[in-house]
Protein backbone atom coordinates (compact mmCIF):
# COMPACT_ATOMS: atom_id res chain seq x y z
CA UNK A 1 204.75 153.33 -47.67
CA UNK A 2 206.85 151.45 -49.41
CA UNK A 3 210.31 151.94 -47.16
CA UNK A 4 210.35 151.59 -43.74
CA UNK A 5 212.24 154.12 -41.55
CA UNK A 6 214.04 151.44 -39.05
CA UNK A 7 217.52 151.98 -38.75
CA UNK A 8 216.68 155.12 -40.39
CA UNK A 9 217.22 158.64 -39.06
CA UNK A 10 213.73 160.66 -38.63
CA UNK A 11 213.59 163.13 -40.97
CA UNK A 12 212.09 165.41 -39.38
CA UNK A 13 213.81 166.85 -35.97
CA UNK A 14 211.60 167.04 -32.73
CA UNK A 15 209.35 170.21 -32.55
CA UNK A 16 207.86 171.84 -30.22
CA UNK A 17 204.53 173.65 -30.43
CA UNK A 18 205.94 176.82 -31.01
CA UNK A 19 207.91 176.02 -34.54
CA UNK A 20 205.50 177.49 -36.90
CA UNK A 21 205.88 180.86 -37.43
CA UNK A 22 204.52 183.24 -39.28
CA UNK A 23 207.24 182.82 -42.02
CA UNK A 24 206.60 178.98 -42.52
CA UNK A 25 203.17 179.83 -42.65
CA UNK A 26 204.36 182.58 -45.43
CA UNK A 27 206.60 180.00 -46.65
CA UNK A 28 203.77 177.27 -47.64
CA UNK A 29 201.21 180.18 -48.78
CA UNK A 30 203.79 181.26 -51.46
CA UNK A 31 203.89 177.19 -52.57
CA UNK A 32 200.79 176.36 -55.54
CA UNK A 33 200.05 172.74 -56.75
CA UNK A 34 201.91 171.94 -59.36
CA UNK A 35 204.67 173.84 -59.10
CA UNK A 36 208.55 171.82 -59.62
CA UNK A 37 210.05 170.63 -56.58
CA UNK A 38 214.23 170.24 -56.35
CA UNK A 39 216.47 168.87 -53.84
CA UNK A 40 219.73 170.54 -52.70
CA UNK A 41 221.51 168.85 -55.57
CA UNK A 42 219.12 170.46 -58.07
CA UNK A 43 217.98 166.82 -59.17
CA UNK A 44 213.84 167.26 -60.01
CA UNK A 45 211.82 165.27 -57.87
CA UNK A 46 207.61 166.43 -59.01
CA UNK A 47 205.22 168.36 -58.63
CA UNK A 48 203.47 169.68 -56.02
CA UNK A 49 200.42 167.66 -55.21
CA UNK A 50 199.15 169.70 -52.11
CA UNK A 51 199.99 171.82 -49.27
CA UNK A 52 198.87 171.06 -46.04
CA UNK A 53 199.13 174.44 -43.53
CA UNK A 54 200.54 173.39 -40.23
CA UNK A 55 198.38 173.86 -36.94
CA UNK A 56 201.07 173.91 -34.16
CA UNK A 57 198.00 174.77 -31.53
CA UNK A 58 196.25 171.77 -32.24
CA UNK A 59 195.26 169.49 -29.18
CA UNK A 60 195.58 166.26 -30.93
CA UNK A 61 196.10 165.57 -34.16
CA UNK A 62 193.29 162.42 -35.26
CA UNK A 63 194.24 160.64 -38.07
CA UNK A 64 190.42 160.25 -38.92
CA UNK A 65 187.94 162.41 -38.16
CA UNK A 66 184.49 161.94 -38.79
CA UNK A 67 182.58 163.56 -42.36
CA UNK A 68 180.25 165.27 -39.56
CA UNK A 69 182.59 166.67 -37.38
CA UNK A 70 183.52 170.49 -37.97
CA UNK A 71 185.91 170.05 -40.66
CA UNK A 72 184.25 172.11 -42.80
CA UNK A 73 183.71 172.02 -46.53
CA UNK A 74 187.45 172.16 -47.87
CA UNK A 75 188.47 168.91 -45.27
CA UNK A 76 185.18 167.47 -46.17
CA UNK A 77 185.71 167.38 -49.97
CA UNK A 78 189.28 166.73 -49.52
CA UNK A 79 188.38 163.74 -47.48
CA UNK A 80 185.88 162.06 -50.21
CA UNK A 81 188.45 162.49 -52.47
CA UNK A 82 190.36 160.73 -50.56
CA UNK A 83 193.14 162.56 -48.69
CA UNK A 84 192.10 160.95 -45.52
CA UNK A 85 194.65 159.58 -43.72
CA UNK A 86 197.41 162.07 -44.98
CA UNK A 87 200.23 162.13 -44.88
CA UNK A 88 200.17 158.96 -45.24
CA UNK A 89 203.18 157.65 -43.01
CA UNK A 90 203.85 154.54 -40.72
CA UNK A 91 205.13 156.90 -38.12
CA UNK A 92 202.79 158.09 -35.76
CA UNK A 93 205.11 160.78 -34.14
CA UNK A 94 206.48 161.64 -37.23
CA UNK A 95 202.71 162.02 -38.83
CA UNK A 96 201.81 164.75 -35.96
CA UNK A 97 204.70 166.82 -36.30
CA UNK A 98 204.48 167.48 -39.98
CA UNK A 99 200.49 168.17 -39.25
CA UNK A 100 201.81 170.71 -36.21
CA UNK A 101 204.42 172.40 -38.27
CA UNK A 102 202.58 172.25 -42.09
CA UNK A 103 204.18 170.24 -45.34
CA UNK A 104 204.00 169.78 -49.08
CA UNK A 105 203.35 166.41 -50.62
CA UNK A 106 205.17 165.87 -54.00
CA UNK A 107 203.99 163.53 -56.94
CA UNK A 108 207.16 161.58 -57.78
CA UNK A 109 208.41 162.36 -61.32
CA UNK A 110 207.95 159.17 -63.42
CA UNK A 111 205.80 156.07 -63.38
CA UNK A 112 207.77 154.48 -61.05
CA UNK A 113 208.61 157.25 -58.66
CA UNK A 114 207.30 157.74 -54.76
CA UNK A 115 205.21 160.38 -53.79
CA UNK A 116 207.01 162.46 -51.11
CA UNK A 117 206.23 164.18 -47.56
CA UNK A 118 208.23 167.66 -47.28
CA UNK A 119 208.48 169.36 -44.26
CA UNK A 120 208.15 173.06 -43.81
CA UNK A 121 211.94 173.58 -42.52
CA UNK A 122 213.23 170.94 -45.15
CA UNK A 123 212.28 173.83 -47.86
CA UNK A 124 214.85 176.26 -48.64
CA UNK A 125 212.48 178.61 -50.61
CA UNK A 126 210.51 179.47 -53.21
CA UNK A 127 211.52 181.07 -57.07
CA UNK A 128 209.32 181.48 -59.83
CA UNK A 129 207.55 178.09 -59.84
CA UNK A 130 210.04 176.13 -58.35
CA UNK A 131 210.45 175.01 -54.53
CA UNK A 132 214.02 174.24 -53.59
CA UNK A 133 214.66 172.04 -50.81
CA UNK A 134 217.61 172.07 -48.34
CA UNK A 135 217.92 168.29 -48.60
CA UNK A 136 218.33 166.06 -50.71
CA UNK A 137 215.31 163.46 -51.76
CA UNK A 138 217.42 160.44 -50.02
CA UNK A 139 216.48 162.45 -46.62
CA UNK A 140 212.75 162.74 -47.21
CA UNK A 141 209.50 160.67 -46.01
CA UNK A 142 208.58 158.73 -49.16
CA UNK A 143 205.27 156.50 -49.61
């Protein structure tokens, strides 16, 4: 991560188990790789690199579970790819609730540009095959 979040407000409020709904859950199934991804001022910040389904029943959330453990195929690919570890923030807390409540990581526009964490709530909807956001990239988890 290449900002660190102290002094920083958390960008993502406190959740409780109960936050994802069947409409998030309708929300990020509507979302497809690759699709644009706006803030709230319109300004383009990627492409969707993957969406991650929230699990707000989950017991724990471990940041690295074992290539035998029943993760299936999908998490098992995914994970030899190397999306192990995601998202890939600093913040613990902050790490489970976007895993309870389900996100979208964006591939910064540009060379230079950060990737992006999105959480569920901070997306406004979804037109065509572009995601707007209710925020503006300043407000989002970057790495």
């Amino acid at each position: 991560m290449t900002g660190n979040n102290t002094g920083f407000n958390d960008p993502l409020p406190s959740m409780s188990n109960d936050n994802t709904t069947a409409s998030s859950s309708e929300l990020l199934g509507s979302i497809r790789e690759g699709m644009m991804v706006v803030d709230s001022n319109n300004d383009e910040l990627g492409k969707v690199a993957s969406v991650v389904m929230g699990d707000p029943d989950a017991a724990t959330v471990d940041a690295s579970p074992d290539l035998d453990d029943n993760i299936g195929i999908v998490g098992n690919v995914a994970e030899a790819l190397g999306a192990e570890g995601e998202p890939n923030v600093e913040n613990a807390s902050l790490r489970e609730r976007l895993l309870r409540s389900g996100y979208i990581k964006v591939d910064g526009k540009g060379w230079f540009s950060s990737d992006r964490y999105v959480g569920v709530h901070q997306i406004a909807g979804v037109a065509s095959d572009i995601v707007q956001l209710n925020t503006t990239k300043n407000e989002l988890v970057s790495t």
